[in-house]
Structure formats: C-alpha cells, structure tokens
N, C-alpha and C. Protein backbone atom coordinates (compact mmCIF):
# COMPACT_ATOMS: atom_id res chain seq x y z
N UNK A 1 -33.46 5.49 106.82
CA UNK A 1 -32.07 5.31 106.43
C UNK A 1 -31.99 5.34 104.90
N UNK A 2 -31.06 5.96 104.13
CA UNK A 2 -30.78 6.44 102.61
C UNK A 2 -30.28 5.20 102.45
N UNK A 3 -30.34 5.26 101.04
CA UNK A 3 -30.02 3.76 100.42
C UNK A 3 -28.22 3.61 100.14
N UNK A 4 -27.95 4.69 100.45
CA UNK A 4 -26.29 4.72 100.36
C UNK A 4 -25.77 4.47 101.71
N UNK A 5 -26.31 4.97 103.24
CA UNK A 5 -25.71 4.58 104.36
C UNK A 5 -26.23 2.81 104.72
N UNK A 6 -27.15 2.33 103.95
CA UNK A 6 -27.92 0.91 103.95
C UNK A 6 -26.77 0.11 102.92
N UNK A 7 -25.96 1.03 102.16
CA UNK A 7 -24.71 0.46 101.49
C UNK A 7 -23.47 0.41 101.88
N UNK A 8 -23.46 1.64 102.97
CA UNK A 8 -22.14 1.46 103.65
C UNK A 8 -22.02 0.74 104.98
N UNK A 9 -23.24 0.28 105.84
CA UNK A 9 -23.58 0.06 106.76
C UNK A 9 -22.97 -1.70 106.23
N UNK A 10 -23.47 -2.11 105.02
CA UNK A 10 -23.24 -3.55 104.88
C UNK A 10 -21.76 -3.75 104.32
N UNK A 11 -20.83 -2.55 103.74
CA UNK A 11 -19.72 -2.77 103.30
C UNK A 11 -18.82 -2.47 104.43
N UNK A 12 -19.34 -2.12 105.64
CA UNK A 12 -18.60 -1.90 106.68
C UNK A 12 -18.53 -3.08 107.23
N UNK A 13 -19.37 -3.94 107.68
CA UNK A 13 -19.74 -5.35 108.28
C UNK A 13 -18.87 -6.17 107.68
N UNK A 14 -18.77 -6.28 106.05
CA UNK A 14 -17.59 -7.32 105.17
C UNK A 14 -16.36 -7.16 105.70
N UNK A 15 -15.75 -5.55 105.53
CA UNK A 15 -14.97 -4.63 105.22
C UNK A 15 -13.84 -5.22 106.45
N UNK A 16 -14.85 -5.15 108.18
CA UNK A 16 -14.24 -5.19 109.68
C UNK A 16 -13.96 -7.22 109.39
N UNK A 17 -14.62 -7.97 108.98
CA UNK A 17 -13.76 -9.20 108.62
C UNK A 17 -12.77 -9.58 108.14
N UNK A 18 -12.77 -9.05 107.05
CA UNK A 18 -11.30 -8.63 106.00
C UNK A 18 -10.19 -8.30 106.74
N UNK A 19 -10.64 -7.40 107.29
CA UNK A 19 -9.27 -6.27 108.32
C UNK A 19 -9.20 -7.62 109.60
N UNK A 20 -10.15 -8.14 110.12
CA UNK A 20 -9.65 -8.72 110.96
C UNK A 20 -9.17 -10.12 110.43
N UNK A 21 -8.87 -10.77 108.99
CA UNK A 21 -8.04 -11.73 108.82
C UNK A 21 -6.68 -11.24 108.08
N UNK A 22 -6.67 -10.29 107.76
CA UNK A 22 -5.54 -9.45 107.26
C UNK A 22 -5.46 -10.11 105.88
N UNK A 23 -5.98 -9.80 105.16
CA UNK A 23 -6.38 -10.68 103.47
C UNK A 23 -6.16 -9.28 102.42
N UNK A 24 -5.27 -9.42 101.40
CA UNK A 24 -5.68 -8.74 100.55
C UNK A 24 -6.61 -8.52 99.60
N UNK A 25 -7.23 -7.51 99.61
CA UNK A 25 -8.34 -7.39 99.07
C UNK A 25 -8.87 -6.53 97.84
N UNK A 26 -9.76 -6.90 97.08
CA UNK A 26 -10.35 -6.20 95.88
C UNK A 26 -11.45 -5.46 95.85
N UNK A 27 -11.32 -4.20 95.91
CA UNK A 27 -12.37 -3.72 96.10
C UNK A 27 -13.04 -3.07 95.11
N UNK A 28 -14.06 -2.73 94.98
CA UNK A 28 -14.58 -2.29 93.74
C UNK A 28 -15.90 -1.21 94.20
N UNK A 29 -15.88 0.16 93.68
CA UNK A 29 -16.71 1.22 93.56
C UNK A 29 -17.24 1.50 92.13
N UNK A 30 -18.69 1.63 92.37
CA UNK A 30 -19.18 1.51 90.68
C UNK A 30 -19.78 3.10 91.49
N UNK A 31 -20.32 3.99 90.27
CA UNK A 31 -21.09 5.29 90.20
C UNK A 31 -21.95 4.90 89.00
N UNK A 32 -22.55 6.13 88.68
CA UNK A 32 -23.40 6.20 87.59
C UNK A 32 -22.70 6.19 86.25
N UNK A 33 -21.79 6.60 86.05
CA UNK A 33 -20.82 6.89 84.79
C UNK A 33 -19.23 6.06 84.61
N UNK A 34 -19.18 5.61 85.95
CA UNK A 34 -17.57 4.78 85.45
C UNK A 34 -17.33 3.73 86.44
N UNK A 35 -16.50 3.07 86.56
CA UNK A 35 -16.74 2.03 87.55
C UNK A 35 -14.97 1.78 87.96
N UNK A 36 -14.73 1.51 89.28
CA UNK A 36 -12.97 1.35 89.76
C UNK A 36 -12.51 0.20 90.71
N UNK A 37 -11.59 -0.01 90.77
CA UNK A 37 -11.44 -1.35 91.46
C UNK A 37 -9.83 -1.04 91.88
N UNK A 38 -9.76 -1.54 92.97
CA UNK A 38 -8.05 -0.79 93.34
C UNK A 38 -8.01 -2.91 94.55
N UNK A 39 -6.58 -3.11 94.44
CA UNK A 39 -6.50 -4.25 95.14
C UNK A 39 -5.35 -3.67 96.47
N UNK A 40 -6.02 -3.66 97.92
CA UNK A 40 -5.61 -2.93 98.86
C UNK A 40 -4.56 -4.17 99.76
N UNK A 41 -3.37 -3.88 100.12
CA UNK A 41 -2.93 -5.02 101.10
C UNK A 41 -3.46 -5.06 102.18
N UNK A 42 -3.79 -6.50 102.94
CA UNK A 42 -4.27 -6.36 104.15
C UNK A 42 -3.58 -6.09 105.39
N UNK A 43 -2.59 -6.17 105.36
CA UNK A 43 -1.29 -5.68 106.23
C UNK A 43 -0.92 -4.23 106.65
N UNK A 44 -1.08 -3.36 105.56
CA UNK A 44 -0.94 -2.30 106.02
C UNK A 44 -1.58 -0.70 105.14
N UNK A 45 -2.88 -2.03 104.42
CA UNK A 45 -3.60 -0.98 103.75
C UNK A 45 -3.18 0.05 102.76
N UNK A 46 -2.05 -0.71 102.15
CA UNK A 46 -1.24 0.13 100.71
C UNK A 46 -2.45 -0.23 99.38
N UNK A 47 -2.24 0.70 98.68
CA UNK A 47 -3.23 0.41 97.18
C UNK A 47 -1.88 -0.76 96.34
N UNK A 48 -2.19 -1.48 96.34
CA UNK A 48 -0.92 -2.46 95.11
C UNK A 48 -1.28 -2.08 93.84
N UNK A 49 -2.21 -2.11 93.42
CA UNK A 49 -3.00 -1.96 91.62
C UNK A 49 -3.99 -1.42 91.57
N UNK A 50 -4.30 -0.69 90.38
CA UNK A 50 -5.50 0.04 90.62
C UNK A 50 -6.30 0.17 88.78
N UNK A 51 -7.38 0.13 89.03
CA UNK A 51 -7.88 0.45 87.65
C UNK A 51 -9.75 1.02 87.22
N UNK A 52 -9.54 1.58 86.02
CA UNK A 52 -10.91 2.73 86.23
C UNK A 52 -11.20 3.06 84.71
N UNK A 53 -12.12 3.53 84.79
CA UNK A 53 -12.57 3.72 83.54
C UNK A 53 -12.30 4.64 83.04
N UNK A 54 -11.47 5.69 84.03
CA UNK A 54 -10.74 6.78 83.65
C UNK A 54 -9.64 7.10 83.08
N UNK A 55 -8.86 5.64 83.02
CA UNK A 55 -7.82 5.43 82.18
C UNK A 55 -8.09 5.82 80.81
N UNK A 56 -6.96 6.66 80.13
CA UNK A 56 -6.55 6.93 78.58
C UNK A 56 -6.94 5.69 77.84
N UNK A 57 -6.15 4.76 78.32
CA UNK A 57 -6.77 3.59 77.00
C UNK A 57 -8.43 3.25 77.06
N UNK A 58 -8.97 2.91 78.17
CA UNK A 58 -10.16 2.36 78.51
C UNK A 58 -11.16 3.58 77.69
N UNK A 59 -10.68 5.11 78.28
CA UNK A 59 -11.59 6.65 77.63
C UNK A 59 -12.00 5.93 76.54
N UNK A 60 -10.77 5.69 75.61
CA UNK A 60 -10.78 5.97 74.33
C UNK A 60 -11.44 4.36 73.52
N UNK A 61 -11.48 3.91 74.38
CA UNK A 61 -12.09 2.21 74.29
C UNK A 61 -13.92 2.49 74.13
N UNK A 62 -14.18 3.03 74.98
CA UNK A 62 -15.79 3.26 75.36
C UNK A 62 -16.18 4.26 75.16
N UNK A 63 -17.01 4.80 74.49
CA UNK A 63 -17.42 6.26 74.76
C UNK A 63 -18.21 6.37 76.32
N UNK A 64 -18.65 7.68 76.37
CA UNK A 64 -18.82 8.37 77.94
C UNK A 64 -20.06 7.61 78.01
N UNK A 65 -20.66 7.41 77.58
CA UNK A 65 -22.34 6.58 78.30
C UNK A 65 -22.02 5.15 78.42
N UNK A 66 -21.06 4.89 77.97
CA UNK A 66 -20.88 3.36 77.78
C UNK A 66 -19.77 2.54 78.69
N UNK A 67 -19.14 3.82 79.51
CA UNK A 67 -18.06 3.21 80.31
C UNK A 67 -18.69 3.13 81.77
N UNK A 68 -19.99 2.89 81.81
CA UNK A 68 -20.72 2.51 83.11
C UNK A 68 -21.25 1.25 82.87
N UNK A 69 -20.55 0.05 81.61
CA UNK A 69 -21.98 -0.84 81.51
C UNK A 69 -20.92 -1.70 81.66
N UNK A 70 -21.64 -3.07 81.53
CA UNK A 70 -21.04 -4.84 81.74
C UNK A 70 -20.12 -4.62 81.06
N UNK A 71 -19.89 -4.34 79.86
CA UNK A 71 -18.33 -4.36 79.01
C UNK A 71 -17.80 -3.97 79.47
N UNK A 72 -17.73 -2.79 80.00
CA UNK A 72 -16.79 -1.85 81.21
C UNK A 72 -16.49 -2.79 81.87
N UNK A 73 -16.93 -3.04 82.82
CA UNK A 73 -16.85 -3.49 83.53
C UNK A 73 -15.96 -4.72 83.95
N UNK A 74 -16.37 -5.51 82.57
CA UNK A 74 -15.27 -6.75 82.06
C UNK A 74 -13.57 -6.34 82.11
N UNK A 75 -13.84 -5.46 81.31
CA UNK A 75 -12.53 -4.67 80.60
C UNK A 75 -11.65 -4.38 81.99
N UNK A 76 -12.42 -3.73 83.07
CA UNK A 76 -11.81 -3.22 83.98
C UNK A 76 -11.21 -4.15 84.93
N UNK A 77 -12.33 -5.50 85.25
CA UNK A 77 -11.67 -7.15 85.85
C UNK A 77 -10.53 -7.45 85.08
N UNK A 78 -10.39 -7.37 83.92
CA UNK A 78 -9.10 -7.97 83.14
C UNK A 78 -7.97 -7.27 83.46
N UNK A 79 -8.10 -5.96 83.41
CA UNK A 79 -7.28 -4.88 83.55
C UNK A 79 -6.44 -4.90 85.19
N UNK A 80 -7.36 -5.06 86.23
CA UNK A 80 -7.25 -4.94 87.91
C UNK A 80 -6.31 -6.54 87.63
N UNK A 81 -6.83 -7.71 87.17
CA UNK A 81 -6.41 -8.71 87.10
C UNK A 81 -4.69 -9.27 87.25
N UNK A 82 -4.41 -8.59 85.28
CA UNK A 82 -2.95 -8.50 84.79
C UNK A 82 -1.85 -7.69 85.92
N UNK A 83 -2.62 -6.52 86.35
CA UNK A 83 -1.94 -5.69 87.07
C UNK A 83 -1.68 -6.43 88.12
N UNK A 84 -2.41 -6.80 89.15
CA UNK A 84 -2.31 -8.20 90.43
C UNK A 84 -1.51 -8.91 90.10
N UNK A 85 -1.35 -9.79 89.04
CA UNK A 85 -0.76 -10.72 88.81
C UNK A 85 1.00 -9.92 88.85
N UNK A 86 1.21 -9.20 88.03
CA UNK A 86 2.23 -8.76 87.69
C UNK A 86 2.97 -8.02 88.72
N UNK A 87 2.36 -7.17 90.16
CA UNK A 87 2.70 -7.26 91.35
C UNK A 87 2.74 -8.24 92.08
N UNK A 88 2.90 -9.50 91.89
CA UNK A 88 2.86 -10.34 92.80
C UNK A 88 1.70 -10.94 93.42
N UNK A 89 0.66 -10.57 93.02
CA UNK A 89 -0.71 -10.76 94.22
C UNK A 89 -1.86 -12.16 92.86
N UNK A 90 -1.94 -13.22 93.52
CA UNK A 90 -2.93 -13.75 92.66
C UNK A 90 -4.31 -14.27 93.86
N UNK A 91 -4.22 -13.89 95.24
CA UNK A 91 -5.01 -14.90 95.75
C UNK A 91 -5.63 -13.44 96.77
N UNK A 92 -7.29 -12.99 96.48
CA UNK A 92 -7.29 -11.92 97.19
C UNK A 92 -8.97 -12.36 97.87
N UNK A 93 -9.50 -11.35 98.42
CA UNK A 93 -10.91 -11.08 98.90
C UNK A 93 -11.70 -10.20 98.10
N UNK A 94 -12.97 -10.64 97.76
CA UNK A 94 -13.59 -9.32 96.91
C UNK A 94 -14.76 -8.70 98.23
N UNK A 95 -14.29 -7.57 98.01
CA UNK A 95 -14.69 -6.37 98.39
C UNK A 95 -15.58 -5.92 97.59
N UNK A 96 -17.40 -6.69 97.65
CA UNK A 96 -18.34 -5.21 97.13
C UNK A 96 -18.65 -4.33 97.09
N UNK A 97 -18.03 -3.67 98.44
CA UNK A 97 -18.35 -2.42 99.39
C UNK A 97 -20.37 -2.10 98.88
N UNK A 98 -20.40 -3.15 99.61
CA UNK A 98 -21.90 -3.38 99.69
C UNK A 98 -22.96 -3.61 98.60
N UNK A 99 -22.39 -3.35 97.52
CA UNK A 99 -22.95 -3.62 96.41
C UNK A 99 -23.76 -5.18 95.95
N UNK A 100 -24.62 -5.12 95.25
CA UNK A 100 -25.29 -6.66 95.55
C UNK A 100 -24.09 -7.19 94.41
N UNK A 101 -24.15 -8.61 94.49
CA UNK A 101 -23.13 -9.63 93.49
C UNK A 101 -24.12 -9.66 92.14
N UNK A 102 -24.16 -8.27 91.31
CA UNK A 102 -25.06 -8.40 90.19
C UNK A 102 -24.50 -7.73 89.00
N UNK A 103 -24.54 -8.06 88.09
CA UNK A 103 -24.59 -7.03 86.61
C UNK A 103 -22.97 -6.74 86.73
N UNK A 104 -22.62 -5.33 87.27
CA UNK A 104 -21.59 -4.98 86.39
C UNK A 104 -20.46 -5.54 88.05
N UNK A 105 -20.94 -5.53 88.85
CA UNK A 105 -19.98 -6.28 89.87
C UNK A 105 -19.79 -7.67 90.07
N UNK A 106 -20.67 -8.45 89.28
CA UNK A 106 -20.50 -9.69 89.32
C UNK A 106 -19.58 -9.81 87.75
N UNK A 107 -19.74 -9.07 86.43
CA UNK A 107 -18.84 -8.94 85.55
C UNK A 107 -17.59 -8.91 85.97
N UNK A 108 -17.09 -7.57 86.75
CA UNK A 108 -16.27 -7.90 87.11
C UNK A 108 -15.36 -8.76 87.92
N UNK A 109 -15.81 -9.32 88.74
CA UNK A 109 -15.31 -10.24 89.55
C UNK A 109 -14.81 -11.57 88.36
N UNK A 110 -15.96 -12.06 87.28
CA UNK A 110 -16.03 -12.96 86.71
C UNK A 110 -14.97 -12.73 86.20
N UNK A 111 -14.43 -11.31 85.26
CA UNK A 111 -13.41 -11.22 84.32
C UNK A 111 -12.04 -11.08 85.07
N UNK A 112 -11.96 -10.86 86.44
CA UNK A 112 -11.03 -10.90 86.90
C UNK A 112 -10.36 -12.22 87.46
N UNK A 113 -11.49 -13.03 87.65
CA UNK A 113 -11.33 -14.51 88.24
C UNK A 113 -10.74 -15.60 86.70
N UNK A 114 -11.37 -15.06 86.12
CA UNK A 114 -10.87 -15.60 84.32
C UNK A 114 -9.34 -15.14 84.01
N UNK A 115 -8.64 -14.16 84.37
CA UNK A 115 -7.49 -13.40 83.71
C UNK A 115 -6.66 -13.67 85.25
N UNK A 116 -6.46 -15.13 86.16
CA UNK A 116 -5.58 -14.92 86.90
C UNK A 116 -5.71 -14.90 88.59
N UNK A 117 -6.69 -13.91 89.34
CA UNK A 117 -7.03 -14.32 90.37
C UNK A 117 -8.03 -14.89 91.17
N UNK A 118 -7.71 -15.54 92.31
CA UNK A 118 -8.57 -16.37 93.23
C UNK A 118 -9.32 -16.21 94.34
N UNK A 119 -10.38 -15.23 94.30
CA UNK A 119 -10.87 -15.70 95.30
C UNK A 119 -12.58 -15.92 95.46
C-alpha cells in the first residue's frame, strides 16, 4: 500500500465521523509547494471560507520555496481563521485529511486556534 492511499485510508476513517455528527469542519491539504485549508459545513457540505498560498497577498508575502514552510503555514491559520469568524463560524472540527498533527499542520491549527476558532 503507497503512502498516499495509507493517507487517505486514515482521512477517510476521521472524515465518515465528522459526516456522521454533522460538525463543521476544517480541513487542510498541504503538497510540496503550498499548503490550503477551506472550512466545509457539515450539513450540506458547502465550502464557507477558504484560504491558500495561492492567494495574491500571501504570493507576494513569501517567495515560491518558502510558501510550503511553518510561516506559511501560520499565515494561512490566521487567514482561514478571520475569514470563519467573519462568516459566522467560530466552533469547527479539524480535518487532517490524514496528515500527522506535526510541523506545518499543527502550525496551522495553532494559528488558527489563536485568531478566533475552537476546536
């Protein structure tokens, strides 16, 4: 088994809990080069907020090797954060989509839990 279906295999397992308490949730996809986080309703699976390293401000914040690291990463919790808040949403589920709770996914969670939401 590839180390990516050994990642989806465990973000599927979180993923079917979530859906079965109907919780809105934070999810977060990192790659090699940029990292994204979108906060999904649990009700009927709409995107509410979304944020990435692909954003104009963030581009121009980091250069290209640098918008894959912990600062990124921060930047991007603060960012997913304000946006939540400002739709209405402060109390959600984090979604690693299997990712371990380390480095630039535990950054984020931290900077998002600092700027507003709870969970």
């Amino acid at each position: 088994m590839s180390v990516e279906n050994q990642r989806l295999r465990r973000a599927k397992k979180s993923r079917s809990k979530m859906a079965e308490l109907n919780v809105t949730r934070l999810t977060v996809f990192r790659s090699n080069s940029n990292i994204y986080a979108q906060i999904i309703d649990g009700n009927d699976n709409k995107i509410i907020a979304t944020a990435s390293t692909l954003e104009a401000d963030v581009k121009k914040k980091f250069k290209s090797k640098s918008r894959s690291n912990v600062d990124a990463a921060v930047e991007i919790g603060k960012r997913i954060a304000e946006k939540a808040v400002k739709a209405g949403v402060k109390t959600v589920a984090f979604d690693r989509s299997g990712y371990k709770y380390h480095g630039r996914i535990k950054a984020l969670a931290d900077a998002a839990r600092e700027n507003g939401l709870t969970f």
